[in-house]
N, C-alpha and C. Protein backbone atom coordinates (compact mmCIF):
# COMPACT_ATOMS: atom_id res chain seq x y z
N UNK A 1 167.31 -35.24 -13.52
CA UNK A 1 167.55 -36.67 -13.41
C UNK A 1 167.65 -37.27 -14.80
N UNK A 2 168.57 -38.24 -14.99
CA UNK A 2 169.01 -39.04 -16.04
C UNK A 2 167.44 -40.22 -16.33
N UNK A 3 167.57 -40.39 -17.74
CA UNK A 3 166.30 -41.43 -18.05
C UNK A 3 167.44 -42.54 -17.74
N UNK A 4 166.35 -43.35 -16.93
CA UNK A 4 167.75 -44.64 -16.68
C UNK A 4 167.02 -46.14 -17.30
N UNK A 5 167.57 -46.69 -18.15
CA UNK A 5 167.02 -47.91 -18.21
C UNK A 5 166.67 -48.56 -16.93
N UNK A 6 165.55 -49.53 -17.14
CA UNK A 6 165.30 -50.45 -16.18
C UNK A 6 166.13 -52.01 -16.37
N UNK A 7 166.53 -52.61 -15.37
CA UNK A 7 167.19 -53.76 -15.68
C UNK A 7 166.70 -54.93 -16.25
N UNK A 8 167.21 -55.74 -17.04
CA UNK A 8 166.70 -56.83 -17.90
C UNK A 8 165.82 -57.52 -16.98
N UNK A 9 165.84 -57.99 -15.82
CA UNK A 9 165.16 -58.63 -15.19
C UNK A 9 164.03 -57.84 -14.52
N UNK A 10 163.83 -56.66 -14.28
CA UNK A 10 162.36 -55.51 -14.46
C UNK A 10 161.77 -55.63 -15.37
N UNK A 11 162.73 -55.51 -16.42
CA UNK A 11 161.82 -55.26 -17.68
C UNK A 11 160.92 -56.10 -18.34
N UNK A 12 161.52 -57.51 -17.73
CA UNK A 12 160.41 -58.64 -18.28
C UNK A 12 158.78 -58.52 -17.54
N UNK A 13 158.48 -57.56 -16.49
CA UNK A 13 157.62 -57.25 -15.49
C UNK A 13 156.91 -56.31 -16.25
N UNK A 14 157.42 -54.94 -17.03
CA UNK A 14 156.39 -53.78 -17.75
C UNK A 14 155.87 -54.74 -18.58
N UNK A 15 154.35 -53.50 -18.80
CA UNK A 15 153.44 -53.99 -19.40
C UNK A 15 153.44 -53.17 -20.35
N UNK A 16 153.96 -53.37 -21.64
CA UNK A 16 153.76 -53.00 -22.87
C UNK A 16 152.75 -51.98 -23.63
N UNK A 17 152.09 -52.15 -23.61
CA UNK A 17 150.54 -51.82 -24.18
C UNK A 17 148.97 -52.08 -23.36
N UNK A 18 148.11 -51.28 -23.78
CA UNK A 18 146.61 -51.51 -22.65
C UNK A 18 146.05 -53.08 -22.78
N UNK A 19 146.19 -53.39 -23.96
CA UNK A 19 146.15 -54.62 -24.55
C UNK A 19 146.52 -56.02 -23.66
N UNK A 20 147.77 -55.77 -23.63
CA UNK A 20 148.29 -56.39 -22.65
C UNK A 20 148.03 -56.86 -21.37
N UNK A 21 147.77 -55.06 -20.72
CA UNK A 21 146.80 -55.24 -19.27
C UNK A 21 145.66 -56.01 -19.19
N UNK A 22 144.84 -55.46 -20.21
CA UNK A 22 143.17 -55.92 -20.16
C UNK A 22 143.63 -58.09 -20.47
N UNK A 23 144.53 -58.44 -21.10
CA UNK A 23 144.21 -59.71 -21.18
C UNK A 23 145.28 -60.18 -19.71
N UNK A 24 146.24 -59.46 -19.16
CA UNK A 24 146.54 -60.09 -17.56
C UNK A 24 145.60 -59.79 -16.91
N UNK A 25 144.93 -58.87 -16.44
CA UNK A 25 143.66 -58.71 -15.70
C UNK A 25 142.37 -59.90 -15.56
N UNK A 26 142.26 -59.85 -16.84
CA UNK A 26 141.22 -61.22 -17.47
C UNK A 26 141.52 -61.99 -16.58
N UNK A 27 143.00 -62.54 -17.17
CA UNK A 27 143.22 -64.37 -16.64
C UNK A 27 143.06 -64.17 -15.07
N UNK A 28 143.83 -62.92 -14.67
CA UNK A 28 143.51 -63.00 -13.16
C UNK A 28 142.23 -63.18 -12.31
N UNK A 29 141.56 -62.23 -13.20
CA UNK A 29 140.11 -63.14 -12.49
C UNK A 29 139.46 -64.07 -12.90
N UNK A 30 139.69 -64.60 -14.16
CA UNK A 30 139.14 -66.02 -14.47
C UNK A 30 139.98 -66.87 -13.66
N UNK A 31 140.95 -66.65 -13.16
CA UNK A 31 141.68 -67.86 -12.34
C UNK A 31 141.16 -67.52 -11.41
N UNK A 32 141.21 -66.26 -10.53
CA UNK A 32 140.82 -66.44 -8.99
C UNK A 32 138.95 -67.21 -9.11
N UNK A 33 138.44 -67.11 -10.23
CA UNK A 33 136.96 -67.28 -9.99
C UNK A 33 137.00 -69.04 -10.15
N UNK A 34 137.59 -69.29 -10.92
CA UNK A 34 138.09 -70.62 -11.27
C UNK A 34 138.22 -71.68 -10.00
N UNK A 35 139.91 -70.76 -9.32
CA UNK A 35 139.93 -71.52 -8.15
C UNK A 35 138.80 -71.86 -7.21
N UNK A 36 138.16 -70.62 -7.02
CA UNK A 36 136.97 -70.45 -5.96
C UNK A 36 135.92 -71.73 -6.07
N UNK A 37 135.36 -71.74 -7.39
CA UNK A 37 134.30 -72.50 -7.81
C UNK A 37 134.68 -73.70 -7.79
N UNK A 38 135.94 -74.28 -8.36
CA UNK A 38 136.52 -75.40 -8.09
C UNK A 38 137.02 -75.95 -6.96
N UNK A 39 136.49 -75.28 -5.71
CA UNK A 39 137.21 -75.63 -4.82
C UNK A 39 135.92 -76.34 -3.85
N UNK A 40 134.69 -75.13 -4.17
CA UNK A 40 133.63 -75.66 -3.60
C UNK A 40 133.10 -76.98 -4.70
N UNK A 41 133.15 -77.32 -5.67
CA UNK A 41 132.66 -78.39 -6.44
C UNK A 41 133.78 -79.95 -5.75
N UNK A 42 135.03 -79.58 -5.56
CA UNK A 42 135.96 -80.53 -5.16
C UNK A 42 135.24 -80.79 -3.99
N UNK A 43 135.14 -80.06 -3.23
CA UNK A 43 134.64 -80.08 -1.72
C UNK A 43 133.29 -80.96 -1.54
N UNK A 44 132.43 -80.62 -2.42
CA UNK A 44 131.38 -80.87 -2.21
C UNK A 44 131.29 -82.36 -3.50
N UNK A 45 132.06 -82.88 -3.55
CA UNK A 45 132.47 -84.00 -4.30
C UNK A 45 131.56 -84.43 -5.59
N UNK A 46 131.46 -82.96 -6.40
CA UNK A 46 130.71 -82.72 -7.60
C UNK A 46 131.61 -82.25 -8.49
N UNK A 47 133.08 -82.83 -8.72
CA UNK A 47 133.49 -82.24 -9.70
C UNK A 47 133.87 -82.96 -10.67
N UNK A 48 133.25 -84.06 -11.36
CA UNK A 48 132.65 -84.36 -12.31
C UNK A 48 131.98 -84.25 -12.61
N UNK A 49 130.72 -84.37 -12.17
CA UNK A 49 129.35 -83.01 -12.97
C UNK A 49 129.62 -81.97 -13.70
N UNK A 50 130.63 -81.01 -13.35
CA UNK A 50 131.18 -80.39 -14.47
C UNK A 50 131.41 -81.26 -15.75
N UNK A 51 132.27 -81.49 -15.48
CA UNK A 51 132.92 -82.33 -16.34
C UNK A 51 131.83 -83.01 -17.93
N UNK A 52 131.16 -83.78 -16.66
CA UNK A 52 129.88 -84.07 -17.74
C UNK A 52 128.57 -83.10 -18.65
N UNK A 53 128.90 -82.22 -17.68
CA UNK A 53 127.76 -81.10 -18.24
C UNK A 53 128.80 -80.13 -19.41
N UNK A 54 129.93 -80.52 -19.25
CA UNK A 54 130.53 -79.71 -20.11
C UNK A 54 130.64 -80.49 -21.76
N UNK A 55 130.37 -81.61 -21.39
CA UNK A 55 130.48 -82.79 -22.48
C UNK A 55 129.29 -82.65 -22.88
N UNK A 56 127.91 -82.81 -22.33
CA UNK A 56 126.53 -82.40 -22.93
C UNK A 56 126.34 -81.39 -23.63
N UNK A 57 126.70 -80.16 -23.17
CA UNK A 57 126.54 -78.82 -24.00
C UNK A 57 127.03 -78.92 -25.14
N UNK A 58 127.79 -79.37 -25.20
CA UNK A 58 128.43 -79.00 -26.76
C UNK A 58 126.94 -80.47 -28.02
N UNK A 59 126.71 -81.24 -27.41
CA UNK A 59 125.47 -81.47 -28.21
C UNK A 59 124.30 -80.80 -28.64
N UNK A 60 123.89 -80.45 -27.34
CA UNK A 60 122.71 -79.42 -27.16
C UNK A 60 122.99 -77.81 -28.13
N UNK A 61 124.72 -77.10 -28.12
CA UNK A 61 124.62 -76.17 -29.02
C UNK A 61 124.85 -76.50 -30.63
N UNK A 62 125.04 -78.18 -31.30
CA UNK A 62 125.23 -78.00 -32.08
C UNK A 62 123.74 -78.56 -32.93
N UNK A 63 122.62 -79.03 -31.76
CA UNK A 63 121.34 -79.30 -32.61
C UNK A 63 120.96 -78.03 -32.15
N UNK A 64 121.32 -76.94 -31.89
CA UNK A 64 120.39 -75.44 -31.87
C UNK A 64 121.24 -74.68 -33.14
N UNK A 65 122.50 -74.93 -33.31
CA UNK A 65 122.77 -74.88 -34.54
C UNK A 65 122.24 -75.41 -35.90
N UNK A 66 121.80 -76.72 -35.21
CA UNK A 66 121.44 -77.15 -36.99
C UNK A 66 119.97 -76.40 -36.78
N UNK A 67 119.12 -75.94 -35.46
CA UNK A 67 118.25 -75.87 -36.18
C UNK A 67 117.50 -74.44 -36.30
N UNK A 68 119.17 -73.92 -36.26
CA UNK A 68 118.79 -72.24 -36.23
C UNK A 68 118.33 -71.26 -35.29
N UNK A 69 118.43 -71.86 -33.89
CA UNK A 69 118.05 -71.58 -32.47
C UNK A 69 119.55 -70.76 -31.69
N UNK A 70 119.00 -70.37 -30.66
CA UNK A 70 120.06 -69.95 -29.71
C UNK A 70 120.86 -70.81 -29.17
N UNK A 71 122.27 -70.66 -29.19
CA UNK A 71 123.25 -71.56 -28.92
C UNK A 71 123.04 -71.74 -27.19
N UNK A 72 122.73 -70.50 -26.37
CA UNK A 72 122.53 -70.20 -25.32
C UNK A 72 121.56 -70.92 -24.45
N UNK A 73 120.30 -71.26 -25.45
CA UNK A 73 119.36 -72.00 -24.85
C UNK A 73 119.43 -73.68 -25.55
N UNK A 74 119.75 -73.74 -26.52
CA UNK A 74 120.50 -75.04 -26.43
C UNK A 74 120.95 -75.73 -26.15
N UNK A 75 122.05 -75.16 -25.25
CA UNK A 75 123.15 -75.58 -23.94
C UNK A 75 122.97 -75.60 -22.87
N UNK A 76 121.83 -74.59 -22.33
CA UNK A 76 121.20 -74.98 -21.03
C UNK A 76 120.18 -75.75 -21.31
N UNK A 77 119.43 -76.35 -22.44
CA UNK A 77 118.17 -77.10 -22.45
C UNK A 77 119.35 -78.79 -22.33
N UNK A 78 120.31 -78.63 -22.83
CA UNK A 78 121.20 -80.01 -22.72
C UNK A 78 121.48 -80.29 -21.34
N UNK A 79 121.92 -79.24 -20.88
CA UNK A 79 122.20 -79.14 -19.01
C UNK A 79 121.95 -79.69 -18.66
N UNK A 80 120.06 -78.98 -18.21
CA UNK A 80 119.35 -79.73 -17.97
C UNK A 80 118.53 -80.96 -17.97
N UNK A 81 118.72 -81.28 -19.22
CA UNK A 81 118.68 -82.46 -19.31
C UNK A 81 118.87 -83.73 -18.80
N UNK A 82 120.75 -83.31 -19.31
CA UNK A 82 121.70 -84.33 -18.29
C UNK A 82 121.08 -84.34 -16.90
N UNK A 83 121.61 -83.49 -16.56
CA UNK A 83 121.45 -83.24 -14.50
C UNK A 83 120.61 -83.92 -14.44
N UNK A 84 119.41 -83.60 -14.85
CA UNK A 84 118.25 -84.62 -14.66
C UNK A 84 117.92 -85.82 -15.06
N UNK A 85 118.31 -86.38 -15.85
CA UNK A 85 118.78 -87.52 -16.07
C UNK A 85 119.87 -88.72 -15.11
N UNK A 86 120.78 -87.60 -15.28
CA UNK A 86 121.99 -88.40 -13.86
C UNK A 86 121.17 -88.12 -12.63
N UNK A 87 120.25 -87.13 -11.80
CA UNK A 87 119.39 -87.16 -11.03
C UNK A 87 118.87 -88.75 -10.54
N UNK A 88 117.87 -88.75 -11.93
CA UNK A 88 117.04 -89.75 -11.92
C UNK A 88 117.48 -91.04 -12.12
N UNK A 89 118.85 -91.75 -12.93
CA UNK A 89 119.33 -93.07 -12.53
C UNK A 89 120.24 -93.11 -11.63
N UNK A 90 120.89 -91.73 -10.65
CA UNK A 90 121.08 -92.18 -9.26
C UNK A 90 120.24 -92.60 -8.14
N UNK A 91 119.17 -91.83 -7.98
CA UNK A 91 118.01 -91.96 -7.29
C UNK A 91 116.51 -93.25 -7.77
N UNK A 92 116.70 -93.67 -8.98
CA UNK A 92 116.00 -95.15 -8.65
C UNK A 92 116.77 -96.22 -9.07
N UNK A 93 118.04 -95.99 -9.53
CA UNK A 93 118.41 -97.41 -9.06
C UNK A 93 119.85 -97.97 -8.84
N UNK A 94 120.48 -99.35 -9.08
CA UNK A 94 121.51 -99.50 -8.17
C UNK A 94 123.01 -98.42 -8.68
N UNK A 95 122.50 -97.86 -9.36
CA UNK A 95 123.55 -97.38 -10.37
C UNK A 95 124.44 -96.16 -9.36
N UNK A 96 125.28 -96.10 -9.27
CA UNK A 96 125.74 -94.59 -8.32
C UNK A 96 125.90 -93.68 -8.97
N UNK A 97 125.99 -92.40 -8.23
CA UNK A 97 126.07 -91.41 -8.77
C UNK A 97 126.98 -91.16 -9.78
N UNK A 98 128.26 -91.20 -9.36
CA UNK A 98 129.58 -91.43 -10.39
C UNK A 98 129.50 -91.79 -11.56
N UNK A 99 129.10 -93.26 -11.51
CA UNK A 99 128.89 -94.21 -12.51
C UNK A 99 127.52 -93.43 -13.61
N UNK A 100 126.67 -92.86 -13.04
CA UNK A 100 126.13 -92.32 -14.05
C UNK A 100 126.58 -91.29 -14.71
N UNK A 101 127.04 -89.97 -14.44
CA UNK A 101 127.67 -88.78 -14.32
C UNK A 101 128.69 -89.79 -15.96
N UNK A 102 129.90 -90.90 -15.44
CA UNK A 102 130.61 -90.86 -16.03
C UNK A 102 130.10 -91.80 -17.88
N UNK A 103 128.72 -92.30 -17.13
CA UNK A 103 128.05 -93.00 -18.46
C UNK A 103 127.39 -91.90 -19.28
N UNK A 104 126.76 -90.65 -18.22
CA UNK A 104 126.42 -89.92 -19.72
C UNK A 104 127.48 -88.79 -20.10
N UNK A 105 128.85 -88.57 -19.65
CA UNK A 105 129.64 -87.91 -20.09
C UNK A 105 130.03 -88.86 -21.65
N UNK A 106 130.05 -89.79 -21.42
CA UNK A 106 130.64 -90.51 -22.62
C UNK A 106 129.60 -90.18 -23.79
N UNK A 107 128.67 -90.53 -23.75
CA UNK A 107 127.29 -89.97 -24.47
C UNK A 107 127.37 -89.11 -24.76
N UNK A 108 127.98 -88.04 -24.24
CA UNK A 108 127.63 -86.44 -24.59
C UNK A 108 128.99 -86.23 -25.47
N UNK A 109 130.34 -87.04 -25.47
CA UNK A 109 131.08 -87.21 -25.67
C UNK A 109 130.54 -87.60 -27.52
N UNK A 110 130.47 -88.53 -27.71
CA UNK A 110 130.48 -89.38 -29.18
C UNK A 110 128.62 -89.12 -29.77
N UNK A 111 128.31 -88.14 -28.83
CA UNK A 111 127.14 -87.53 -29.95
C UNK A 111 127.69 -86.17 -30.95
């Protein structure tokens, strides 16, 4: 049998190098895990909490940076924080949930 080229429009489909594979593989499951998680946070009408907890962390790892600590526990000590915080001025007072979530995203934002 003849080596036969594959047609221009196949060929945009091979995968080059292992390199290659290992970073399509990746995205594929960071997307399918992505979708998943985002679907139950949409659902469960918490998906700004992300949002905000993603805006906190980055405070929390850069005072474990300044102060020579784990970036790791930094970012979950900020987490927690927040959460508990937006917890606690949804639950005593007129403030809603949202409205807090989106007051300390800003906070976590311009610290």
């Amino acid at each position: 049998m003849a080596d036969r080229a594959l047609p221009p429009w196949l060929e945009f489909f091979t995968i080059p190098s292992i390199n290659v594979f290992y970073v399509l593989a990746g995205c594929i499951v960071l997307g399918a895990a992505s979708a998943t998680v985002g679907s139950f946070t949409f659902l469960r009408k918490r998906s700004l909490m992300g949002d905000a907890l993603a805006h906190a962390i980055f405070p929390g790892v850069v005072i474990a940076f300044i102060f020579g600590g784990n970036f790791l526990v930094g970012a979950l000590l900020a987490a927690v924080i927040v959460s508990t915080i937006i917890g606690a001025i949804s639950q005593c007072g007129r403030i809603t949930n949202d409205t807090a979530i989106g007051v300390l995203t800003e906070v976590g934002e311009r610290l």
